[in-house]
C-alpha atoms as a PDB file:
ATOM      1  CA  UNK A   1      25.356 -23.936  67.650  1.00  0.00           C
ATOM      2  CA  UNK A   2      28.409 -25.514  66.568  1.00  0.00           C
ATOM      3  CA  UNK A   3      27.323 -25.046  63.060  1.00  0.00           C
ATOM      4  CA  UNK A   4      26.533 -21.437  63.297  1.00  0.00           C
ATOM      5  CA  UNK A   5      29.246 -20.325  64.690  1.00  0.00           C
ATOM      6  CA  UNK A   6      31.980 -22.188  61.842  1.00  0.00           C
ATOM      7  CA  UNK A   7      29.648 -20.785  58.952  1.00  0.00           C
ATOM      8  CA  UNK A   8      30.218 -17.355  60.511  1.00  0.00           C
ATOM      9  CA  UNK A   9      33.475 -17.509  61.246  1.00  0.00           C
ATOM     10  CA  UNK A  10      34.011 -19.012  57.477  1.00  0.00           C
ATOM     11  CA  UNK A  11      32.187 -15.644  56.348  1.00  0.00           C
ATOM     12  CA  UNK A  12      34.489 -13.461  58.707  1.00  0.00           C
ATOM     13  CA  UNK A  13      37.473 -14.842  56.912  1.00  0.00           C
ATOM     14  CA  UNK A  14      36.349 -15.037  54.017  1.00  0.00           C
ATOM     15  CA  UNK A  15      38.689 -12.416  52.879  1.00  0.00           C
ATOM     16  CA  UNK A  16      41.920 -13.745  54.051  1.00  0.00           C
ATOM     17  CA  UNK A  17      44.342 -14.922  51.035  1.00  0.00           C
ATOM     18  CA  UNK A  18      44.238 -18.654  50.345  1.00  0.00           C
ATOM     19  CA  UNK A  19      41.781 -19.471  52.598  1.00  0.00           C
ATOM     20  CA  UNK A  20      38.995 -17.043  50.906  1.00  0.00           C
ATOM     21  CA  UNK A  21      39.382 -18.531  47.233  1.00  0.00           C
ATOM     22  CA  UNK A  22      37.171 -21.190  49.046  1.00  0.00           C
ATOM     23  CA  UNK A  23      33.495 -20.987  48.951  1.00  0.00           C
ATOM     24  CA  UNK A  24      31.932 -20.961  52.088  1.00  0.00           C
ATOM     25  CA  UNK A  25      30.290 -23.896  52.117  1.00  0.00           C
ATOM     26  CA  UNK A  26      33.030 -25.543  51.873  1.00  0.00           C
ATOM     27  CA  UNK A  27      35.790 -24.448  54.147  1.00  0.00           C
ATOM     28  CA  UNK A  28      32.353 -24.665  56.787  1.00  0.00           C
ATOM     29  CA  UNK A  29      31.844 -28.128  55.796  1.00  0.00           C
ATOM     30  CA  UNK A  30      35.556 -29.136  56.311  1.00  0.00           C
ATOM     31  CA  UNK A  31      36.320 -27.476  59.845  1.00  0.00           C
ATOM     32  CA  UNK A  32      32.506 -28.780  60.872  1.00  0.00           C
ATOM     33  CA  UNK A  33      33.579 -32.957  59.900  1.00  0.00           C
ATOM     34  CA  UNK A  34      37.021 -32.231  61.210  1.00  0.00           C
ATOM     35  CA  UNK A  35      35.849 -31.175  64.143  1.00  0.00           C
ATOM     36  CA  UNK A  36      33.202 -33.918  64.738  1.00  0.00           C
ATOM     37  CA  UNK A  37      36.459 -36.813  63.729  1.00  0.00           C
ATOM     38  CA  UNK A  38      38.503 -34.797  66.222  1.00  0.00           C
ATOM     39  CA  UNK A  39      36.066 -35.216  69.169  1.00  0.00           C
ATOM     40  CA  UNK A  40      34.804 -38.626  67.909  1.00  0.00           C
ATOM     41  CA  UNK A  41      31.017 -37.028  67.643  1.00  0.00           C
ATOM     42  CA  UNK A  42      28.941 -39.292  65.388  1.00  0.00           C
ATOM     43  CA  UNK A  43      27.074 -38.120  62.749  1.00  0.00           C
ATOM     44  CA  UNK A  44      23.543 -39.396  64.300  1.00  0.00           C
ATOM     45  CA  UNK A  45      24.630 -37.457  67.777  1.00  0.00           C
ATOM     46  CA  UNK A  46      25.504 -34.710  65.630  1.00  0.00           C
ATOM     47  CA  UNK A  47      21.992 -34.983  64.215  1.00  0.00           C
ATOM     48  CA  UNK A  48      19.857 -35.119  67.158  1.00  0.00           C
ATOM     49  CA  UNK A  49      20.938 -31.426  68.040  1.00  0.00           C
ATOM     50  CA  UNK A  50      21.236 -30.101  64.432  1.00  0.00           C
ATOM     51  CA  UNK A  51      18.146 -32.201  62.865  1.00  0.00           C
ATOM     52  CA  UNK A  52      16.165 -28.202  62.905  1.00  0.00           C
ATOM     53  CA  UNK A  53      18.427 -26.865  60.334  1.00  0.00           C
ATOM     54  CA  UNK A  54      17.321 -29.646  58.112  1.00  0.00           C
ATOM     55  CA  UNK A  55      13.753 -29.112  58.865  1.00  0.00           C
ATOM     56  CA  UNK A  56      14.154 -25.522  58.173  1.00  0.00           C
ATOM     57  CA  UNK A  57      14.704 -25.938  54.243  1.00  0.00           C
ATOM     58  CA  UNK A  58      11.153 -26.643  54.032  1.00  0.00           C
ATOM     59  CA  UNK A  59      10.070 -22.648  54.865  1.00  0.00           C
ATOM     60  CA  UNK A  60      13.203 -21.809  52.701  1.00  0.00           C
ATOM     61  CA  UNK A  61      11.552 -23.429  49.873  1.00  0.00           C
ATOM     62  CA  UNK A  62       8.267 -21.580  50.620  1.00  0.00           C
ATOM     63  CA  UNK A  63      10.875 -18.683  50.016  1.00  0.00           C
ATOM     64  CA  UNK A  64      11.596 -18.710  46.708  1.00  0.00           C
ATOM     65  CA  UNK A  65       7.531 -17.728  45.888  1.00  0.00           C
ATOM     66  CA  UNK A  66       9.244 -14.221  46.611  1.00  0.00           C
ATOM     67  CA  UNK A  67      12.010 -13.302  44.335  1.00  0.00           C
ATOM     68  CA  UNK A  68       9.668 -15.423  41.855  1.00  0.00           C
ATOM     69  CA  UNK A  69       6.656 -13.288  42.262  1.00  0.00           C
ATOM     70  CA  UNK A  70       8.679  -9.964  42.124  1.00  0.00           C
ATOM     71  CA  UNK A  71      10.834 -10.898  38.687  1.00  0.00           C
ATOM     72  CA  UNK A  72       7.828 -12.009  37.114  1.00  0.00           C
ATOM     73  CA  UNK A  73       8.030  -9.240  34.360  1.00  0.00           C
ATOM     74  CA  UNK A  74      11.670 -10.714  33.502  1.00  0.00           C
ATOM     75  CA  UNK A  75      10.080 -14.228  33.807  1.00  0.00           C
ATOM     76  CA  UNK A  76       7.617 -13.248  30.921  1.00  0.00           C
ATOM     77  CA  UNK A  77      10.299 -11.140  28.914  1.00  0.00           C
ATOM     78  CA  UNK A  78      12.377 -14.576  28.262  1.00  0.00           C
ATOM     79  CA  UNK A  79       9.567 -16.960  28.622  1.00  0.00           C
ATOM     80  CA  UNK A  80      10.894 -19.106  25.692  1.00  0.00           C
ATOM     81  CA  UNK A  81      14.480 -19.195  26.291  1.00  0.00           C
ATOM     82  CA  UNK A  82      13.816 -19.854  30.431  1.00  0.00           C
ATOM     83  CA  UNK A  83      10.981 -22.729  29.928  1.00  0.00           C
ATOM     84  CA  UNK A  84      12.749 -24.311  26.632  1.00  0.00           C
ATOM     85  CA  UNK A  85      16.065 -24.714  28.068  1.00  0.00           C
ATOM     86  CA  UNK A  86      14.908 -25.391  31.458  1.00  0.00           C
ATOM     87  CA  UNK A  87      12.637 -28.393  30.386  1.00  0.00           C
ATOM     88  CA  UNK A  88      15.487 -29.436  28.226  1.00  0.00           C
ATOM     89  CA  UNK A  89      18.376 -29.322  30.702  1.00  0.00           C
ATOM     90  CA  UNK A  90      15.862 -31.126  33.466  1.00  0.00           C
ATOM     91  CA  UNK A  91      14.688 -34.220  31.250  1.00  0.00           C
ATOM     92  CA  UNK A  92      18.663 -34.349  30.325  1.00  0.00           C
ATOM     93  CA  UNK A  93      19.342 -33.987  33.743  1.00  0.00           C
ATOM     94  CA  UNK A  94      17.058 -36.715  34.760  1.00  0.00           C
ATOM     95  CA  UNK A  95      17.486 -39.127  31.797  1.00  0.00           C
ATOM     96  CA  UNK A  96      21.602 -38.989  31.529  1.00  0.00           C
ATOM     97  CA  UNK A  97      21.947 -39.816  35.403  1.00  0.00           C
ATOM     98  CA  UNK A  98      19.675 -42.815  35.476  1.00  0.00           C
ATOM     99  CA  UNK A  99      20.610 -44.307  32.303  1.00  0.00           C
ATOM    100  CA  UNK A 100      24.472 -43.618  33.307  1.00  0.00           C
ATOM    101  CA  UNK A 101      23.343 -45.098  36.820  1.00  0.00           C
ATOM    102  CA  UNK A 102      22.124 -47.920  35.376  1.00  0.00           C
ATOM    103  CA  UNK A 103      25.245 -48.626  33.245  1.00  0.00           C
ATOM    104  CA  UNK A 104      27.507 -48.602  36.096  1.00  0.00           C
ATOM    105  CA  UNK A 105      25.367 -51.012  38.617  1.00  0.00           C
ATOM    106  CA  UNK A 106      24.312 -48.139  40.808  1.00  0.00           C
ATOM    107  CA  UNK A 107      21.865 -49.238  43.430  1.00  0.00           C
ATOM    108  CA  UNK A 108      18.353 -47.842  43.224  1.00  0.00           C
ATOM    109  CA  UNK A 109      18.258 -46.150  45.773  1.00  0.00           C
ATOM    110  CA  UNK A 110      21.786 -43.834  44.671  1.00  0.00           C
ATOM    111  CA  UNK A 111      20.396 -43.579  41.266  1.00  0.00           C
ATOM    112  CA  UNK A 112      17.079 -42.035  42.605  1.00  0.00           C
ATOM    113  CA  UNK A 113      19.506 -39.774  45.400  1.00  0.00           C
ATOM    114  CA  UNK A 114      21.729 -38.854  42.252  1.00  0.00           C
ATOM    115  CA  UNK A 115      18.186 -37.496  40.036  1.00  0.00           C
ATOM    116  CA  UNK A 116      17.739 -34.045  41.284  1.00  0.00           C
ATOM    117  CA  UNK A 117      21.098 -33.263  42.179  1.00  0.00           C
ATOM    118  CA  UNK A 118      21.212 -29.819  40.107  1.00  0.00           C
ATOM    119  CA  UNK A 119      18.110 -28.497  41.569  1.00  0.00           C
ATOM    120  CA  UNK A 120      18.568 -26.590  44.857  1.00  0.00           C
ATOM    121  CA  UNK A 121      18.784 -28.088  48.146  1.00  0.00           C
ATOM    122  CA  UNK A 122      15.268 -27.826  50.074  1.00  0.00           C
ATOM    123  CA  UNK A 123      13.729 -29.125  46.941  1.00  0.00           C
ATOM    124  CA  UNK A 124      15.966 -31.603  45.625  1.00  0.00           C
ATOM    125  CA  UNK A 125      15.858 -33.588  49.434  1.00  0.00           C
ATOM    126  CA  UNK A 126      11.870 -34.094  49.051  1.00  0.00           C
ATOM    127  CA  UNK A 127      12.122 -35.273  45.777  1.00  0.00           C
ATOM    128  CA  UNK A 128      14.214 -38.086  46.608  1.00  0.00           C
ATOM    129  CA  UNK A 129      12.255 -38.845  49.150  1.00  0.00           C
ATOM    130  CA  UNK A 130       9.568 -39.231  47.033  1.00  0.00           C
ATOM    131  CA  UNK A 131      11.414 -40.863  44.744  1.00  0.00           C
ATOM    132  CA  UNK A 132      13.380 -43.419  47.243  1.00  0.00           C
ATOM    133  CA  UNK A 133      16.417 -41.726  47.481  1.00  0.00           C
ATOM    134  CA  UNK A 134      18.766 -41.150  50.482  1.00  0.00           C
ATOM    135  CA  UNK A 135      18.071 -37.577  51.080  1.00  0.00           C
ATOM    136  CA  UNK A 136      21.667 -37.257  52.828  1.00  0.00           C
ATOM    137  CA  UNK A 137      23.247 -38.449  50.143  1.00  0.00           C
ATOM    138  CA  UNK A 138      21.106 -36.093  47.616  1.00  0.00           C
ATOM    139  CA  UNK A 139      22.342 -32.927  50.151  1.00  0.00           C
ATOM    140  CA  UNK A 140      26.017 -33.837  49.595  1.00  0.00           C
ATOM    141  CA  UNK A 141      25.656 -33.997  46.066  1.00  0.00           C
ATOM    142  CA  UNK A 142      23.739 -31.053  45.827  1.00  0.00           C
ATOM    143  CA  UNK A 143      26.266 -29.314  47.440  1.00  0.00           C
ATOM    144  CA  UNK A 144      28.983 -30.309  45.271  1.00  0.00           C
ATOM    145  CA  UNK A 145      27.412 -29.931  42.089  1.00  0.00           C
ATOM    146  CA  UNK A 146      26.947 -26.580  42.949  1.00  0.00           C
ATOM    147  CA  UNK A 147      30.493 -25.992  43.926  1.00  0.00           C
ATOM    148  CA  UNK A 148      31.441 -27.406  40.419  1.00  0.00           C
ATOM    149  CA  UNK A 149      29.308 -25.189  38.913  1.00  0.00           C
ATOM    150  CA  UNK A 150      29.555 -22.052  40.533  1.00  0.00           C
ATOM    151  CA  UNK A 151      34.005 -22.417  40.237  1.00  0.00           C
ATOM    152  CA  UNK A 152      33.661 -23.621  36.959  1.00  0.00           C
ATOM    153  CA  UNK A 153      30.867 -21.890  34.969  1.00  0.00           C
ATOM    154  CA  UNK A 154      31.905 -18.305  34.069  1.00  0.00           C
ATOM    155  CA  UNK A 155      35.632 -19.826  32.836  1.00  0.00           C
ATOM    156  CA  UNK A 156      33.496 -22.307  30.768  1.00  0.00           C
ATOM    157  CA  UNK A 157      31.403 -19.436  29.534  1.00  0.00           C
ATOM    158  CA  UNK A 158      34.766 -17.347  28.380  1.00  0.00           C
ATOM    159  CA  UNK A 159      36.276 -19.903  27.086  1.00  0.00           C
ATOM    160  CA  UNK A 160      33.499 -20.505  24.507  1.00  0.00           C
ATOM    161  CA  UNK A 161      33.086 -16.950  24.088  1.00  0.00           C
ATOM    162  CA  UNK A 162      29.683 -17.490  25.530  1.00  0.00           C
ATOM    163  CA  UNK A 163      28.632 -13.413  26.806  1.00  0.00           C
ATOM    164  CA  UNK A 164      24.680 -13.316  26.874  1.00  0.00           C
ATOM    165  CA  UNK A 165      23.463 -12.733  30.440  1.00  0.00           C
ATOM    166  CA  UNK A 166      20.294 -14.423  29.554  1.00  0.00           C
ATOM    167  CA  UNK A 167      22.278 -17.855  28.675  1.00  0.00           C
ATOM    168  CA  UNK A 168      24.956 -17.939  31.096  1.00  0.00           C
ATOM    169  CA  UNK A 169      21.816 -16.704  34.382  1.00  0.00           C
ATOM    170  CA  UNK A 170      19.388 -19.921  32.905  1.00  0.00           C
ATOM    171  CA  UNK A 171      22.468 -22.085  32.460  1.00  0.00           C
ATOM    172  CA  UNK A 172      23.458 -21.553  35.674  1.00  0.00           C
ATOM    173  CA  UNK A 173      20.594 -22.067  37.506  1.00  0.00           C
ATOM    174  CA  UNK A 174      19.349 -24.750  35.650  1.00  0.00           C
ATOM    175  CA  UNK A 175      22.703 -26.783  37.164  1.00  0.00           C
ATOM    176  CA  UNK A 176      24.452 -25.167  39.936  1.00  0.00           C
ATOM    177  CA  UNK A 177      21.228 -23.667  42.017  1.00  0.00           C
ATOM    178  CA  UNK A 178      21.990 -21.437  44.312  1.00  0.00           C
ATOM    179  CA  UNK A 179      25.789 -21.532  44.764  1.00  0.00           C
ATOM    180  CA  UNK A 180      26.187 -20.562  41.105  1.00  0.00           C
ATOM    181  CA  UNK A 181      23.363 -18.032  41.436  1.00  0.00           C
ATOM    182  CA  UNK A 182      25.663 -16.611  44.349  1.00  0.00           C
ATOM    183  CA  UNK A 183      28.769 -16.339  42.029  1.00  0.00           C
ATOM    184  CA  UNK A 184      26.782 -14.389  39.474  1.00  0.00           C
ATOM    185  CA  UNK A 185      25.593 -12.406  42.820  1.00  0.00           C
ATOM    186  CA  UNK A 186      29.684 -11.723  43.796  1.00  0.00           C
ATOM    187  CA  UNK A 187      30.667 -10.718  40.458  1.00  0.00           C
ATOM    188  CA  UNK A 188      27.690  -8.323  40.304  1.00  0.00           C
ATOM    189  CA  UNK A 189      26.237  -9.361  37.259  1.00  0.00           C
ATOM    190  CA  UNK A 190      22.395  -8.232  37.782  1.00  0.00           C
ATOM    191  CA  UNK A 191      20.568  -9.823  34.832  1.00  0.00           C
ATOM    192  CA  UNK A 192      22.436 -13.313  35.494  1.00  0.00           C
ATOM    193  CA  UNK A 193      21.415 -13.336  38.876  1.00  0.00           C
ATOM    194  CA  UNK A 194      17.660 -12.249  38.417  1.00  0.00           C
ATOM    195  CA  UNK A 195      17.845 -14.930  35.722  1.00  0.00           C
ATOM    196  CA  UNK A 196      19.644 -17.719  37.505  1.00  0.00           C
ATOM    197  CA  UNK A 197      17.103 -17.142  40.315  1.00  0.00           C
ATOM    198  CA  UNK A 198      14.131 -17.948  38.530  1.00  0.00           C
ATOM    199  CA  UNK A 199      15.660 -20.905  36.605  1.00  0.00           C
ATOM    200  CA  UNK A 200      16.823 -22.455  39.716  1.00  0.00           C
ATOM    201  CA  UNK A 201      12.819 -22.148  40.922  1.00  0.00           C
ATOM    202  CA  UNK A 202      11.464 -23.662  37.694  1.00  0.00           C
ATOM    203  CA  UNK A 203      13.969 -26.124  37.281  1.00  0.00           C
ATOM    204  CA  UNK A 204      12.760 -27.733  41.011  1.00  0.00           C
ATOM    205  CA  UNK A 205       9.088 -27.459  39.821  1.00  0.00           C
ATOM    206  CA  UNK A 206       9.962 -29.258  36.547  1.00  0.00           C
ATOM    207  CA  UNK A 207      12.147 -31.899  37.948  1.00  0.00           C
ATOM    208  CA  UNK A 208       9.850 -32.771  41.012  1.00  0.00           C
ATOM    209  CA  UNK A 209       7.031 -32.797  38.342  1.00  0.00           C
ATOM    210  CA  UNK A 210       8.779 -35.059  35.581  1.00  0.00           C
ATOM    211  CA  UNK A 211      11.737 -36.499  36.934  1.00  0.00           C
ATOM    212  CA  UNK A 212       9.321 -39.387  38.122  1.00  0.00           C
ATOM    213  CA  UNK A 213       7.450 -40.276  34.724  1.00  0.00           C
ATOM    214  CA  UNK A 214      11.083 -40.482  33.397  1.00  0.00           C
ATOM    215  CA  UNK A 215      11.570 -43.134  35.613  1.00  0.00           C
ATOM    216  CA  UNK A 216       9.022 -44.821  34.982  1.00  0.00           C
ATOM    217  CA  UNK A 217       9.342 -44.490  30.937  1.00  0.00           C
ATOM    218  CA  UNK A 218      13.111 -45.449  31.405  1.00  0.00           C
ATOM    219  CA  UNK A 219      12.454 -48.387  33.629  1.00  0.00           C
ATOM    220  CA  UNK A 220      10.137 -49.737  31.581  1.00  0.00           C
ATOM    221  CA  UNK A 221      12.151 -49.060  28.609  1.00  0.00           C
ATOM    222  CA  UNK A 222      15.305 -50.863  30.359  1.00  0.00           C
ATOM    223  CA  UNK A 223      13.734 -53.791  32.202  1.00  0.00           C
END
């Protein structure tokens, strides 16, 4: 309950000066662990009563069949530019963070949590499960790759004069998910967000389908 009611509030406000530049997420997030400090609540109390919002990413995964099966005809439109760059940026994604991982000492276990931190939330906690990550640890980097990307990514775009909708919608959903679909979303860029949609969809099929032969290849390549 606790959580539901700061997320709202943080939506409420999200208007006032200052204190709106933040992204939801994260002004939710703060209040929510300053609150928990401030009452000395640990975080496996706060779990036991808030353990059903976790289980409920699994039906929001189930979700994204829908905007998927309705943009389709977009889908097949910019079939080459969505699946090229998409399996691109994932086996980048995949390969740069465990061989970086591996350079710095990492432990297993954070390397496999770090993998599918640019795919979207729901998805990217089962795949390091699978993989033998620490799925809390994947959330919070989830969550802050996105708010990289979704602050970040249209400055970046300007400043390299980037202006297709097609490139900056894939290129943002191909690394900052959802949050950075949302930005496209506020600024009321249609194509972007159609785009950015489906890329963030693909991009969790592709990385929960390859992201473990990469492993593999790499460890065997390393070892």
């Amino acid at each position: 309950m606790a959580t539901l009611l700061i997320y709202i509030f943080c939506r409420k406000t999200a208007r006032v000066p200052v204190w709106g530049k933040l992204p939801v997420l994260l002004s939710a997030s703060a209040l929510l662990i300053g609150g928990l400090l401030l009452l000395r609540v640990s975080y496996e109390d706060y779990n036991a009563s808030a353990h059903w919002i976790t289980w409920a990413l699994g039906p929001a995964t189930l979700a994204f069949a829908w905007p998927l099966s309705q943009n389709l005809g977009v889908l097949k439109r910019n079939k080459r530019a969505v699946f090229g760059g998409l399996l691109f940026s994932c086996v980048c994604t995949v390969a740069l963070t465990y061989v970086l991982g591996r350079c710095f000492h990492a432990q297993e276990s954070v390397i496999f949590s770090m993998l599918p931190k640019s795919v979207t939330t729901p998805a990217a906690v089962e795949i390091s499960k699978e993989l033998g990550g620490i799925p809390e640890l994947t959330a919070c980097l989830v969550c802050l790759t996105g708010l990289l990307g979704g602050l970040t990514a249209h400055s970046i775009f300007k400043f390299l004069h980037i202006h297709s909708h097609a490139a900056i919608g894939i290129s943002i959903g191909a690394t900052s998910h959802v949050l950075g679909t949302s930005k496209c979303a506020e600024k009321h860029r249609d194509k972007q967000t159609v785009l950015s949609t489906l890329a963030l969809i693909i991009m969790a099929l592709l990385t929960a389908l390859i992201s473990p032969h990469i492993v593999a290849l790499l460890k065997a390549l390393l070892d």
